[in-house]
PDB file of N, CA and C in Angstrom:
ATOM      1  N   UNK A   1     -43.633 -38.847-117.704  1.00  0.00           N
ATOM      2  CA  UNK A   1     -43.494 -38.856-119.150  1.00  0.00           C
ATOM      3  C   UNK A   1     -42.701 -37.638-119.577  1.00  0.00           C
ATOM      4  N   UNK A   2     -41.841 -37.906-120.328  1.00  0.00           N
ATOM      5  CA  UNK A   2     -40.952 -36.642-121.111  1.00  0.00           C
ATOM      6  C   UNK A   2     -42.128 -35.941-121.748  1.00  0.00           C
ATOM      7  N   UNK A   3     -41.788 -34.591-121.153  1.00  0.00           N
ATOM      8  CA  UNK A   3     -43.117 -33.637-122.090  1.00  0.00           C
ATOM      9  C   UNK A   3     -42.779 -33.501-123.464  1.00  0.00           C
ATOM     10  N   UNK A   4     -41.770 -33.460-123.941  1.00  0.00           N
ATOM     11  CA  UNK A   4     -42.071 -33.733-124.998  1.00  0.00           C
ATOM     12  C   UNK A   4     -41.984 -34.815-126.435  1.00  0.00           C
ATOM     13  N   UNK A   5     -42.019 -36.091-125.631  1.00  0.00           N
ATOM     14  CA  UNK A   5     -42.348 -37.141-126.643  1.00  0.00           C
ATOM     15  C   UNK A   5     -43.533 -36.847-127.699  1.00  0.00           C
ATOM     16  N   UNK A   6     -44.496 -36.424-126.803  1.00  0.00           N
ATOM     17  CA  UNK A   6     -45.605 -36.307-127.786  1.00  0.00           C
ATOM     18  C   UNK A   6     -45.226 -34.916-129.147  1.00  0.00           C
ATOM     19  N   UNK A   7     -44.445 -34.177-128.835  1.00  0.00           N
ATOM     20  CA  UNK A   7     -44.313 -33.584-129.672  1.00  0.00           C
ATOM     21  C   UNK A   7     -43.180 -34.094-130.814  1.00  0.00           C
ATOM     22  N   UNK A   8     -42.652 -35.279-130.242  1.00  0.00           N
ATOM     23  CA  UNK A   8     -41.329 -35.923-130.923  1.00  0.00           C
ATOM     24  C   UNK A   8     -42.369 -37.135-132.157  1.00  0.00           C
ATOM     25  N   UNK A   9     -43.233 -37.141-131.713  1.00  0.00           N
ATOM     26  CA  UNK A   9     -44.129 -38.564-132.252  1.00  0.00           C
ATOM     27  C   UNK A   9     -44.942 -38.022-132.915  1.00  0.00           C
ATOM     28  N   UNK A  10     -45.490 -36.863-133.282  1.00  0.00           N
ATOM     29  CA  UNK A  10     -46.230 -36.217-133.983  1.00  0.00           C
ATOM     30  C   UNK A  10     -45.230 -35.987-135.449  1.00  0.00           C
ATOM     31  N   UNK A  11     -43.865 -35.219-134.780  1.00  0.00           N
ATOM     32  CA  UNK A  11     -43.117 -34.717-136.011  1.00  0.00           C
ATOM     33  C   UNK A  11     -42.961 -36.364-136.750  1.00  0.00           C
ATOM     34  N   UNK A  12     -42.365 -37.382-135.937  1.00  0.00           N
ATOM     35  CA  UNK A  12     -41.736 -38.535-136.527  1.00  0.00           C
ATOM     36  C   UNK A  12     -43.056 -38.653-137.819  1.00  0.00           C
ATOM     37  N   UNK A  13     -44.498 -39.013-137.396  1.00  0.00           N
ATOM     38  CA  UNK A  13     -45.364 -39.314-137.805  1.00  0.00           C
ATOM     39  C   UNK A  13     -45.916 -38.862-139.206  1.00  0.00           C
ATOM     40  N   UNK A  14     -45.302 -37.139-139.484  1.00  0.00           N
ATOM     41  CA  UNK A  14     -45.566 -36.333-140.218  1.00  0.00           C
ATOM     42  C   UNK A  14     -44.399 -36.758-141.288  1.00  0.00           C
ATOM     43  N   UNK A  15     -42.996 -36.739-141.015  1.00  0.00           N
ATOM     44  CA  UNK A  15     -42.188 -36.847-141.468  1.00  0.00           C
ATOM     45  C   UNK A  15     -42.058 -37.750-142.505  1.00  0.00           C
ATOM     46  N   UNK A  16     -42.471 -38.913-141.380  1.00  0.00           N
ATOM     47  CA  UNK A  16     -42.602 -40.337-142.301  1.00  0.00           C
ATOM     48  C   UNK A  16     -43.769 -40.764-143.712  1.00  0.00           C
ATOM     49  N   UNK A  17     -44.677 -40.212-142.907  1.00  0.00           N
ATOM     50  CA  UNK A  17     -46.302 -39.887-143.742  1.00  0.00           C
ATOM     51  C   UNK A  17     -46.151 -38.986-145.292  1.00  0.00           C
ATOM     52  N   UNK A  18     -45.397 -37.982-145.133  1.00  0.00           N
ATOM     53  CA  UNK A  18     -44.927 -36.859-146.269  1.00  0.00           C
ATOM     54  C   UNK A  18     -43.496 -36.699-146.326  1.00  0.00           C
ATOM     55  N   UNK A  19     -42.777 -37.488-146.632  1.00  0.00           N
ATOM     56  CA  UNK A  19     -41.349 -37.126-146.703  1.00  0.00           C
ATOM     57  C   UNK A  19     -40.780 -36.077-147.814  1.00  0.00           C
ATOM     58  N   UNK A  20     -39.775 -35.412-147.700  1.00  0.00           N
ATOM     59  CA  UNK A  20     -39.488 -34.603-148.735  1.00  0.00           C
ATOM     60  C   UNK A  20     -38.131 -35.085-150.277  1.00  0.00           C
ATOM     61  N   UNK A  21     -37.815 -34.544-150.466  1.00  0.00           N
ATOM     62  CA  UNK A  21     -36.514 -34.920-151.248  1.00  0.00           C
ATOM     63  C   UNK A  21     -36.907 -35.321-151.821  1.00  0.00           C
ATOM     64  N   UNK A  22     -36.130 -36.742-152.267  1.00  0.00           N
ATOM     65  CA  UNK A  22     -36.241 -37.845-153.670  1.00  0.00           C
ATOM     66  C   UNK A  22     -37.091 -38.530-153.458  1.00  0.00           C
ATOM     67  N   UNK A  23     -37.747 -38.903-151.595  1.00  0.00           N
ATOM     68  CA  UNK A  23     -39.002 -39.521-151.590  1.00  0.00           C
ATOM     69  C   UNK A  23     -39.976 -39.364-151.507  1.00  0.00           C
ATOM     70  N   UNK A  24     -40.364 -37.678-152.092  1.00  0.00           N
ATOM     71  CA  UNK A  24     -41.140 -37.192-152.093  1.00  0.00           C
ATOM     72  C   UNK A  24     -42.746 -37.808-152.628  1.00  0.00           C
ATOM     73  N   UNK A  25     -43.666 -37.169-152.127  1.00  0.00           N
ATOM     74  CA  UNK A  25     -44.982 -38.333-152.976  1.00  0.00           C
ATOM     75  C   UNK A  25     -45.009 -39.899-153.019  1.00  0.00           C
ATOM     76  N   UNK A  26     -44.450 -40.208-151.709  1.00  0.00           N
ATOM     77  CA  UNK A  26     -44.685 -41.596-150.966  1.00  0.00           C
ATOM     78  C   UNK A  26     -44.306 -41.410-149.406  1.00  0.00           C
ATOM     79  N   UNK A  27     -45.472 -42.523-149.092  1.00  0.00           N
ATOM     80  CA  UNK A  27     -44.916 -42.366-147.490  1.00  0.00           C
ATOM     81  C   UNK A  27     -44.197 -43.710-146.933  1.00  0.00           C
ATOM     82  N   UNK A  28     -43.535 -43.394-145.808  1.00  0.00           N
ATOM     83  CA  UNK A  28     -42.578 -44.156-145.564  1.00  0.00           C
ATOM     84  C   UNK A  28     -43.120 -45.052-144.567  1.00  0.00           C
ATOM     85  N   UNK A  29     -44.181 -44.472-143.613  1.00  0.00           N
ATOM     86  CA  UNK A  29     -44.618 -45.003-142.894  1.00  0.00           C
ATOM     87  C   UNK A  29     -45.608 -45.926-143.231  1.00  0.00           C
ATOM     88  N   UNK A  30     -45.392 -47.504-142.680  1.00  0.00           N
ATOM     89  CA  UNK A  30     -45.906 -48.243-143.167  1.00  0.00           C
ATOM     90  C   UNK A  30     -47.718 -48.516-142.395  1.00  0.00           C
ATOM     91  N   UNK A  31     -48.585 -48.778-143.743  1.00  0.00           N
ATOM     92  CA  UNK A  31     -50.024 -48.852-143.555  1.00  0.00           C
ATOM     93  C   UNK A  31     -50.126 -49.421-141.781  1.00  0.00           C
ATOM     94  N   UNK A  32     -49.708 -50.455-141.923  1.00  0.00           N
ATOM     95  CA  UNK A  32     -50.199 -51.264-140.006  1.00  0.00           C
ATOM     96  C   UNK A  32     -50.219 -50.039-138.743  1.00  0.00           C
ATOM     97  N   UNK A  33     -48.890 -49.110-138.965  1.00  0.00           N
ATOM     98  CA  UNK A  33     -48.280 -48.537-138.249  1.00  0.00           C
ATOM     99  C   UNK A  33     -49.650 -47.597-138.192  1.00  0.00           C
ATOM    100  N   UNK A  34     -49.735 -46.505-139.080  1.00  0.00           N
ATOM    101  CA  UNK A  34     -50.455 -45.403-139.462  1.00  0.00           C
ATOM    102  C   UNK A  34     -51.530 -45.799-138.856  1.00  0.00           C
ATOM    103  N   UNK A  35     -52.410 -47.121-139.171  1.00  0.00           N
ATOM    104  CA  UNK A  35     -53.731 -47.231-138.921  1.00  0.00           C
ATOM    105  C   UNK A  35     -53.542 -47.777-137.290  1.00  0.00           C
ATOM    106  N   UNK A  36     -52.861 -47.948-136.225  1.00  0.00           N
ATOM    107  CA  UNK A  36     -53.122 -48.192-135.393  1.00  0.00           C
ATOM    108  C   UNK A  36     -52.692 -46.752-134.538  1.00  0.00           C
ATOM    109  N   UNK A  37     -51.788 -46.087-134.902  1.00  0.00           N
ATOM    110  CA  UNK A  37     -52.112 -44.795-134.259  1.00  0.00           C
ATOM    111  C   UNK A  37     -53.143 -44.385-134.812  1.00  0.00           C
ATOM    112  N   UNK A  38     -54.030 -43.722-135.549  1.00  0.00           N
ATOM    113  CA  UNK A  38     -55.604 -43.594-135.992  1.00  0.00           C
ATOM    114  C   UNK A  38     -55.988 -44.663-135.052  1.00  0.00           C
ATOM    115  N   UNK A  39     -56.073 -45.731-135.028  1.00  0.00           N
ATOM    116  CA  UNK A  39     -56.932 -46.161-134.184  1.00  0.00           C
ATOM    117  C   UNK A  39     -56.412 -45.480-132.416  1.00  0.00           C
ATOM    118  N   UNK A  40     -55.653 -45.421-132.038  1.00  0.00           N
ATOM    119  CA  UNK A  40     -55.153 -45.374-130.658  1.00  0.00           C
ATOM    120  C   UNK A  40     -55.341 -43.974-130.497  1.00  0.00           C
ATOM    121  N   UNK A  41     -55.934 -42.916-131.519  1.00  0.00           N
ATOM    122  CA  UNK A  41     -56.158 -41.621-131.080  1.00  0.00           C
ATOM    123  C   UNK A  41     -57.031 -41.246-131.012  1.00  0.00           C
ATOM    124  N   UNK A  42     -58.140 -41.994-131.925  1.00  0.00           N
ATOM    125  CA  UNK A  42     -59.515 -42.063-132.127  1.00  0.00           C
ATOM    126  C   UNK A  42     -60.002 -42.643-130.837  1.00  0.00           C
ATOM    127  N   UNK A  43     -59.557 -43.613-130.538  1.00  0.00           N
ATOM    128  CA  UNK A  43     -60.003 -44.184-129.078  1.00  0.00           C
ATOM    129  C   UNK A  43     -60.340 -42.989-128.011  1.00  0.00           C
ATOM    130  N   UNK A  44     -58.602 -42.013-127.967  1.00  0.00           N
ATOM    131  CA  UNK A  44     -58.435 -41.145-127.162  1.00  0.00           C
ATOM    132  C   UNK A  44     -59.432 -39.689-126.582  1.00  0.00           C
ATOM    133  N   UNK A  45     -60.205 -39.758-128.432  1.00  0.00           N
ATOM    134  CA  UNK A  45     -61.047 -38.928-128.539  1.00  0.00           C
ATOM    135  C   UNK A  45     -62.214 -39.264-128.348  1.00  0.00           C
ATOM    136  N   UNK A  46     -62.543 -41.037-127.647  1.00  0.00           N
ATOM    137  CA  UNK A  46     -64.392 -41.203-127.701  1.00  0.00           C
ATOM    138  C   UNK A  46     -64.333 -41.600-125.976  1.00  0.00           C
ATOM    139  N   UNK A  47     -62.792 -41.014-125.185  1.00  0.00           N
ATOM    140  CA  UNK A  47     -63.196 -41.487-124.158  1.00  0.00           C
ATOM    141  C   UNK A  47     -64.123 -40.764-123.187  1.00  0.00           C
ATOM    142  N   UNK A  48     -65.640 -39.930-124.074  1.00  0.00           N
ATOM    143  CA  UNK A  48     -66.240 -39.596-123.209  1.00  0.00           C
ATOM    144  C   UNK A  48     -66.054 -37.697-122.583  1.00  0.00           C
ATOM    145  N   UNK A  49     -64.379 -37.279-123.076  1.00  0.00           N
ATOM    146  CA  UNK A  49     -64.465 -36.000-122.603  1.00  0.00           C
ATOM    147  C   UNK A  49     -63.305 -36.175-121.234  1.00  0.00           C
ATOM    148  N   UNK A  50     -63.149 -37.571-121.176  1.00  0.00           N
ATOM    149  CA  UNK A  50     -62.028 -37.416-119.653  1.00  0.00           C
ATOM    150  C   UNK A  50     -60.953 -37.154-119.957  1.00  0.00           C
ATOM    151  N   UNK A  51     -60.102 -36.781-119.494  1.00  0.00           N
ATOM    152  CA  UNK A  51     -58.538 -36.608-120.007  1.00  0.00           C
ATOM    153  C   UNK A  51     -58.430 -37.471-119.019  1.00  0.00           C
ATOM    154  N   UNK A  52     -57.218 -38.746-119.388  1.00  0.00           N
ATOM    155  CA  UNK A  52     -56.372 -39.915-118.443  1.00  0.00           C
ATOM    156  C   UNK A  52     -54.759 -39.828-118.908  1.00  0.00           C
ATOM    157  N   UNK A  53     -53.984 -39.350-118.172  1.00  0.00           N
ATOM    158  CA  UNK A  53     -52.750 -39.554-118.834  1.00  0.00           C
ATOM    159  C   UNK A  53     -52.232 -40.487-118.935  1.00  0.00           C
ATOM    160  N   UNK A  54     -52.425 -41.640-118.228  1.00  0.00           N
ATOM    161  CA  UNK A  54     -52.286 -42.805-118.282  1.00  0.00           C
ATOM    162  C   UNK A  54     -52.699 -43.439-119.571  1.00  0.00           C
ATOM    163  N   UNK A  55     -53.738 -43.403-120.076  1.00  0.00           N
ATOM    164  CA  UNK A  55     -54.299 -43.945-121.462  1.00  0.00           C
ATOM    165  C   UNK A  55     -53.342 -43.071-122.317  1.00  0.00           C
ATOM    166  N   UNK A  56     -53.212 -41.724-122.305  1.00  0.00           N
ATOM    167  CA  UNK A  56     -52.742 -40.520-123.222  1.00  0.00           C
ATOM    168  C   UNK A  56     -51.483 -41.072-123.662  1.00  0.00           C
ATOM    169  N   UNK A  57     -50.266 -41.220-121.975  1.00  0.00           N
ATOM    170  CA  UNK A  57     -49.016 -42.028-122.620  1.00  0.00           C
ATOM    171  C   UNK A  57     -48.829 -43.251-123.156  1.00  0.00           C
ATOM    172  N   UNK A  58     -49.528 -44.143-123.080  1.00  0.00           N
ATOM    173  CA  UNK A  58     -49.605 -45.372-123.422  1.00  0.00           C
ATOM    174  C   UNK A  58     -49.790 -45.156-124.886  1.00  0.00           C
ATOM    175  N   UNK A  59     -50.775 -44.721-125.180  1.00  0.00           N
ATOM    176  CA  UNK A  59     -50.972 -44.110-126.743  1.00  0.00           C
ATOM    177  C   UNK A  59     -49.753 -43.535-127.558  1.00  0.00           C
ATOM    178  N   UNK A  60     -49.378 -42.628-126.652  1.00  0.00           N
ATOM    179  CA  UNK A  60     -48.166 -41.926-127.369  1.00  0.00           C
ATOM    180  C   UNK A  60     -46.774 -42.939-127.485  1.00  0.00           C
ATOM    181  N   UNK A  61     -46.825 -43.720-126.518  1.00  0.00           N
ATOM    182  CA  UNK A  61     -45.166 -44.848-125.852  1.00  0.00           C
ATOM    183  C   UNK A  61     -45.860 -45.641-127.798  1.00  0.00           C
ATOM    184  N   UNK A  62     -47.079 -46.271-127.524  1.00  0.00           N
ATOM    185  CA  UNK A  62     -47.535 -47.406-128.750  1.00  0.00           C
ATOM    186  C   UNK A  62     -46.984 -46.801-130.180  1.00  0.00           C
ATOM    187  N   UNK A  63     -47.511 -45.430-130.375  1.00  0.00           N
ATOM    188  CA  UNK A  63     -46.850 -44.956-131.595  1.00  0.00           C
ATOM    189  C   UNK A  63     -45.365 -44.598-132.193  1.00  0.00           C
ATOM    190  N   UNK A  64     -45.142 -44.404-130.830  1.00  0.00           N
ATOM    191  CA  UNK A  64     -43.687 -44.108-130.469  1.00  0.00           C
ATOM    192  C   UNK A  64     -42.897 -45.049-131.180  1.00  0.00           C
ATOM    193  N   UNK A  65     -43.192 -46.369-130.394  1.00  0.00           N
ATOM    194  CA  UNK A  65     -42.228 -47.703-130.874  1.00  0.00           C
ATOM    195  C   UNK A  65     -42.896 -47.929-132.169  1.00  0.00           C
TER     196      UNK A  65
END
């Protein structure tokens, strides 16, 4: 995995969520999108305490696209 996708998918995420300029005070990123990363990170966080990178990238590749 490119080390730093996850840091590329965080910014995208933020970006889209709070945009600045003229589209300021709306987000761009659409509801389906948002709530399934929340779901796919929340997952990440009840697996118990294991770290799997395998689950980790899959998560990150899902939000990604």
């Amino acid at each position: 995995m490119d080390e730093f996708k996850p840091l590329f998918v965080g910014r995208a995420v933020r970006v889209l969520s709070a945009p600045r300029g003229e589209f300021r005070g709306r987000t761009l990123l659409p509801e389906s999108v948002a709530a399934a990363a929340t779901s796919a990170l929340r997952q990440l966080a009840c697996d118990g305490g294991e770290f799997d990178r395998a689950v980790f990238e899959a998560a990150v590749e899902g939000i990604r696209r």
